[in-house]
C-alpha atoms as a PDB file:
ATOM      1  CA  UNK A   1     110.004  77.677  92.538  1.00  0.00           C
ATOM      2  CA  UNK A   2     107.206  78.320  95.355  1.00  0.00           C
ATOM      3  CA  UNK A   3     104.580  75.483  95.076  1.00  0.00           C
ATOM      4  CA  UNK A   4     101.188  76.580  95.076  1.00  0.00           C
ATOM      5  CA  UNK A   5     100.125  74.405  98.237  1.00  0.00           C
ATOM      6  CA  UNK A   6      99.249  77.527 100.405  1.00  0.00           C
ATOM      7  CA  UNK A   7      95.880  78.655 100.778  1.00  0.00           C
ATOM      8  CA  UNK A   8      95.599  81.745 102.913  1.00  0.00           C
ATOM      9  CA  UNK A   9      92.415  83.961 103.513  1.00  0.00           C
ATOM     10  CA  UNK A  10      92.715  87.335 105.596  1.00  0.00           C
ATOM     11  CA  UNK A  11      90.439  89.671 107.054  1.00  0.00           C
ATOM     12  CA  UNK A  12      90.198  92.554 109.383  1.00  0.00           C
ATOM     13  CA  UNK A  13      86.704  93.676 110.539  1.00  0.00           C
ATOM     14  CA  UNK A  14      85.564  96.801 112.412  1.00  0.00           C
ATOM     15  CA  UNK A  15      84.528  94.990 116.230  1.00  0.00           C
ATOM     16  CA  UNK A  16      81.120  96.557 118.262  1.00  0.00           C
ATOM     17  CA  UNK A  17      82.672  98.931 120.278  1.00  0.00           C
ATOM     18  CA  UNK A  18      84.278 100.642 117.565  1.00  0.00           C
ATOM     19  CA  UNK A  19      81.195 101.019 115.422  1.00  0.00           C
ATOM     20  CA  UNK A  20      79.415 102.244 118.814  1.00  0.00           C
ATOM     21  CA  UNK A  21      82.039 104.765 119.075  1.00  0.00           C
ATOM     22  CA  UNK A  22      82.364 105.789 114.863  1.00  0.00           C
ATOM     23  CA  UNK A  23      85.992 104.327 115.107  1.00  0.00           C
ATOM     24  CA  UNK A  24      87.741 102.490 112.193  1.00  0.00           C
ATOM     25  CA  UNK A  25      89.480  99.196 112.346  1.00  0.00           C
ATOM     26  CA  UNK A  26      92.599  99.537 114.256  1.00  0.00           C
ATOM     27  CA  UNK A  27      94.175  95.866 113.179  1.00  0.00           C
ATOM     28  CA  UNK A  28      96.198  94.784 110.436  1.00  0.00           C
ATOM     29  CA  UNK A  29      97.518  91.729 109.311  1.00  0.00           C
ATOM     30  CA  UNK A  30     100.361  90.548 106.465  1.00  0.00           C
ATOM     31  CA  UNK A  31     101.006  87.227 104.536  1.00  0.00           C
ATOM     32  CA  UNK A  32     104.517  86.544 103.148  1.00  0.00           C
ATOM     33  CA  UNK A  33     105.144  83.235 100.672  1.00  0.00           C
ATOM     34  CA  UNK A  34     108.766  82.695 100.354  1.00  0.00           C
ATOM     35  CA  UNK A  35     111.786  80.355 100.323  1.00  0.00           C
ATOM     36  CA  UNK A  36     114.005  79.624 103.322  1.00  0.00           C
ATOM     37  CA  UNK A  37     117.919  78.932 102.791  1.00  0.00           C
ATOM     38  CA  UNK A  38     117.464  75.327 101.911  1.00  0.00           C
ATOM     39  CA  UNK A  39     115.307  76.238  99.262  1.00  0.00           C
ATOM     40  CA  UNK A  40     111.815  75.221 101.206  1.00  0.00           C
ATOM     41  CA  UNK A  41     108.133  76.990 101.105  1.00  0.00           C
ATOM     42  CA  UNK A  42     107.722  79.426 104.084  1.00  0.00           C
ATOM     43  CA  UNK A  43     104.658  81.116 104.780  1.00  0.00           C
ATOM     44  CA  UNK A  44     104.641  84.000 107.477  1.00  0.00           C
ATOM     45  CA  UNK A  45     101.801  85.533 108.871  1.00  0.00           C
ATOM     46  CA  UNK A  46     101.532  88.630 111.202  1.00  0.00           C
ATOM     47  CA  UNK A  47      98.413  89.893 112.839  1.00  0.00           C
ATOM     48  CA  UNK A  48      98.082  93.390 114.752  1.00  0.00           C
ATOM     49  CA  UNK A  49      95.298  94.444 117.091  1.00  0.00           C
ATOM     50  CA  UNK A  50      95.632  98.214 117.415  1.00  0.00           C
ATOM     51  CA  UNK A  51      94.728  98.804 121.040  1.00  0.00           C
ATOM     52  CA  UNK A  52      91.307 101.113 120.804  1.00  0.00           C
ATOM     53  CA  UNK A  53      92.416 103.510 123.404  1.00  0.00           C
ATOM     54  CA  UNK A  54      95.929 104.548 121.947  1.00  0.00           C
ATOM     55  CA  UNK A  55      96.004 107.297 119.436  1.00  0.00           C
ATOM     56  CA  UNK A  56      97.279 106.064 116.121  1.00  0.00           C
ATOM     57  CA  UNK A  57      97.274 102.264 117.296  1.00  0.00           C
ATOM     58  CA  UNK A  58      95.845 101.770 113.791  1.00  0.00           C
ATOM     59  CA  UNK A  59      99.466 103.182 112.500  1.00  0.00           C
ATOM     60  CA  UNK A  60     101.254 101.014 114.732  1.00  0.00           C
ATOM     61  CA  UNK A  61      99.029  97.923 114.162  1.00  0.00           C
ATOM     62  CA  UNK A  62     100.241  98.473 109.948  1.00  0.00           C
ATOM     63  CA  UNK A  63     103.635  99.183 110.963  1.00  0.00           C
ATOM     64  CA  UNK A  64     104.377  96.080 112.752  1.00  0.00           C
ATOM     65  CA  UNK A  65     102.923  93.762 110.212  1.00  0.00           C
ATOM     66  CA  UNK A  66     105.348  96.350 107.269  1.00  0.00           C
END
C-alpha cells in the first residue's frame, strides 16, 4: 500500500509578459505516487515551460508531462 508521507502542492501561473501580451499559461506540470519493483513509494514530478514564442508550446508543455 502507498503510505501517505507525500505532500505535494502544484501550480502554474500566467508570468508578466504573457499577461502584457493577452497570452495564456504555456507550462504544465504532473505528479505521479506509485510503487517501484521492490515494492517502495515513488513520487515523480514533471514540469514544462512552454517556450512563449513557439506556436502551441502550451500543447507541447501538456504533452510532455502526459
Amino acid at each position: 500500500m502507498i503510505s501517505n508521507t507525500w505532500r505535494c502542492v502544484r501550480a502554474s501561473v500566467t508570468g508578466t509578459s504573457h499577461l502584457a501580451t493577452n497570452k495564456k499559461c504555456q507550462d504544465a506540470n504532473a505528479v505521479l505516487r506509485t510503487k517501484d519493483g521492490t515494492d517502495d513509494d515513488v513520487l515523480i514530478l514533471v514540469v514544462s515551460d512552454g517556450a512563449g514564442s513557439a506556436m502551441k508550446s502550451d500543447e507541447g508543455a501538456v504533452m510532455v508531462c502526459s
